[in-house]
C-alpha atoms as a PDB file:
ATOM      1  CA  UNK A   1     -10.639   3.243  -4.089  1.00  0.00           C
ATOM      2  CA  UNK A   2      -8.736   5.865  -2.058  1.00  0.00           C
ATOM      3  CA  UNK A   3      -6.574   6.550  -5.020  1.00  0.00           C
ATOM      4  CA  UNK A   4      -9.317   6.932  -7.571  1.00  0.00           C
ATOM      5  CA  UNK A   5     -11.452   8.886  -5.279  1.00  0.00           C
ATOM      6  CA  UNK A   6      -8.471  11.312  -4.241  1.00  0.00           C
ATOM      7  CA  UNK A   7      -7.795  11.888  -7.959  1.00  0.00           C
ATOM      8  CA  UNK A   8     -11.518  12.627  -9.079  1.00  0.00           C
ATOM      9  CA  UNK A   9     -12.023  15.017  -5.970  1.00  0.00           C
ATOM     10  CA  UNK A  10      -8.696  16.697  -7.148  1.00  0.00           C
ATOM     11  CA  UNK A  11     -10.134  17.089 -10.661  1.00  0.00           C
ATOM     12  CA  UNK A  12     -13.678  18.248  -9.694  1.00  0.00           C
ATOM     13  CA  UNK A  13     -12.138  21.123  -7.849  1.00  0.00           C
ATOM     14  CA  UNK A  14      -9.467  21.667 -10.255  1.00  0.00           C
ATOM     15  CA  UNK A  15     -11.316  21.514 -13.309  1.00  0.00           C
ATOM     16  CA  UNK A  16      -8.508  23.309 -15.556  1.00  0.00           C
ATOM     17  CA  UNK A  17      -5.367  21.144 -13.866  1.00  0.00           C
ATOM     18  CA  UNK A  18      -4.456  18.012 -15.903  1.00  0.00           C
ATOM     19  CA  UNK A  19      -1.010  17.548 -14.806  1.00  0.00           C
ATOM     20  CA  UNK A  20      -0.101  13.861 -13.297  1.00  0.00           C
ATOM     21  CA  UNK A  21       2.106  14.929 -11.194  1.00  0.00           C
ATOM     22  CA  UNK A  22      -0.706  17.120  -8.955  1.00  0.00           C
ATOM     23  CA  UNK A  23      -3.438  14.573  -8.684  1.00  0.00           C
ATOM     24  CA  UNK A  24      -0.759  11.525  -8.195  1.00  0.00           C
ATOM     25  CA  UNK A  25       0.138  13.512  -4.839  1.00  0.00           C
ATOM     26  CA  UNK A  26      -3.153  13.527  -3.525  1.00  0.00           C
ATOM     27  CA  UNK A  27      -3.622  10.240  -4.741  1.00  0.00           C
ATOM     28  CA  UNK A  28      -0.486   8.926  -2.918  1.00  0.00           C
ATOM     29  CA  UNK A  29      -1.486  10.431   0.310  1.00  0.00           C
ATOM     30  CA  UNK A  30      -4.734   9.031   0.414  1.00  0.00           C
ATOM     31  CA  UNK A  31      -3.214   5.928  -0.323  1.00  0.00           C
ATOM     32  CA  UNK A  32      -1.197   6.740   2.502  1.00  0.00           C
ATOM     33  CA  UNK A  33      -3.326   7.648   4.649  1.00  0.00           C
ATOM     34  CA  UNK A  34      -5.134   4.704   4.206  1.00  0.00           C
ATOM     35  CA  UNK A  35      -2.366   2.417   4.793  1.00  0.00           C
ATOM     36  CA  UNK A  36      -1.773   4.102   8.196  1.00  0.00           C
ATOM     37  CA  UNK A  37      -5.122   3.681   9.651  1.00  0.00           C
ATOM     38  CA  UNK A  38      -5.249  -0.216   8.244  1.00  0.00           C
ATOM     39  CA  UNK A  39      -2.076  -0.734  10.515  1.00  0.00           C
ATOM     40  CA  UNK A  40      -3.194   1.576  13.474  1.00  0.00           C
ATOM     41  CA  UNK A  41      -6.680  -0.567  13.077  1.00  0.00           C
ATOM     42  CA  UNK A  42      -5.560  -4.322  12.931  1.00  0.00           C
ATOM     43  CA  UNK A  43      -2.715  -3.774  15.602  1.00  0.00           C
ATOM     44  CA  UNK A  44       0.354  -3.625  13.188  1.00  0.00           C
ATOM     45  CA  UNK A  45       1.593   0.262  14.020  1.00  0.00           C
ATOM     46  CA  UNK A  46       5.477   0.239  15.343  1.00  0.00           C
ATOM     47  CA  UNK A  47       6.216  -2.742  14.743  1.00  0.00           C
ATOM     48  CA  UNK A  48       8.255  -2.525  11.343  1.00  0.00           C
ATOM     49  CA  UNK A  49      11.422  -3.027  13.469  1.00  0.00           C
ATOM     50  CA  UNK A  50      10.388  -6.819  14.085  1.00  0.00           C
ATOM     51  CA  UNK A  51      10.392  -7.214  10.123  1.00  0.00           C
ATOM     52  CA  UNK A  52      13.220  -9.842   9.364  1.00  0.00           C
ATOM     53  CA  UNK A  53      14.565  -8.927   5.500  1.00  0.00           C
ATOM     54  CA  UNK A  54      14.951 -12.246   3.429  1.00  0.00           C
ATOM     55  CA  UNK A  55      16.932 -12.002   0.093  1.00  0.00           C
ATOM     56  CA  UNK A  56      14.809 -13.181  -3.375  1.00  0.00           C
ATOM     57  CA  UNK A  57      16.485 -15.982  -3.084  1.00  0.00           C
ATOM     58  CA  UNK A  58      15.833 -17.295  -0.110  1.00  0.00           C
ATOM     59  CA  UNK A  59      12.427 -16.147  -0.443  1.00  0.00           C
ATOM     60  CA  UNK A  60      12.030 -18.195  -4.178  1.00  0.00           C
ATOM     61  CA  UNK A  61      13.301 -21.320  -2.378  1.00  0.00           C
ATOM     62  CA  UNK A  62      10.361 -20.989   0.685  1.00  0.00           C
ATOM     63  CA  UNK A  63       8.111 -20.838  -1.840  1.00  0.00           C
ATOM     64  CA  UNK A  64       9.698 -23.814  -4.440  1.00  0.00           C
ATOM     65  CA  UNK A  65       9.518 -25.894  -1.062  1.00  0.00           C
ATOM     66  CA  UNK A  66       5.921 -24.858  -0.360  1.00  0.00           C
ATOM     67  CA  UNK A  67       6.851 -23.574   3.163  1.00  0.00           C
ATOM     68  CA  UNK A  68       4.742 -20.673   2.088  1.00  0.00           C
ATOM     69  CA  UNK A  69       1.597 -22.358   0.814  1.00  0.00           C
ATOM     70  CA  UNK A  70      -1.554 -20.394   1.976  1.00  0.00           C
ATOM     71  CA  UNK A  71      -3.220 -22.764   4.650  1.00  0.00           C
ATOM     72  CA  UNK A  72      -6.795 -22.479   4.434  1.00  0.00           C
ATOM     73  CA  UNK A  73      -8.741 -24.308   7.177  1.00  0.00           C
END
């Protein structure tokens, strides 16, 4: 929604600017900006350095042995 709405309000007030590459960058930052108040909101700001990095194929074998099954309860 942030990216489609970025990219309209870029075109309204643009009207004769049909180049990509100008109303992506809006659209990215409102994407972005987004994204930053999500984590700020639900407590996950700073905390990237916690983030353990798994290879694909460790990750394809968690999932093949359903260790990553969504648990709904």
């Amino acid at each position: 929604m942030a990216s489609t709405g970025a990219v309209r309000k870029h075109l309204i007030e643009n009207t004769s600017n049909f180049d990509p590459r100008k109303f992506l960058k809006d659209s990215t930052a409102a994407m972005s900006d987004i994204c930053a108040a999500r984590f700020e909101a639900f407590g996950s700001a700073g905390n990237a350095d916690k983030i353990k990095v798994s290879s694909l194929d460790t990750m394809s074998q968690r999932y093949a042995a359903g260790e990553l099954d969504a648990n709904i309860t």
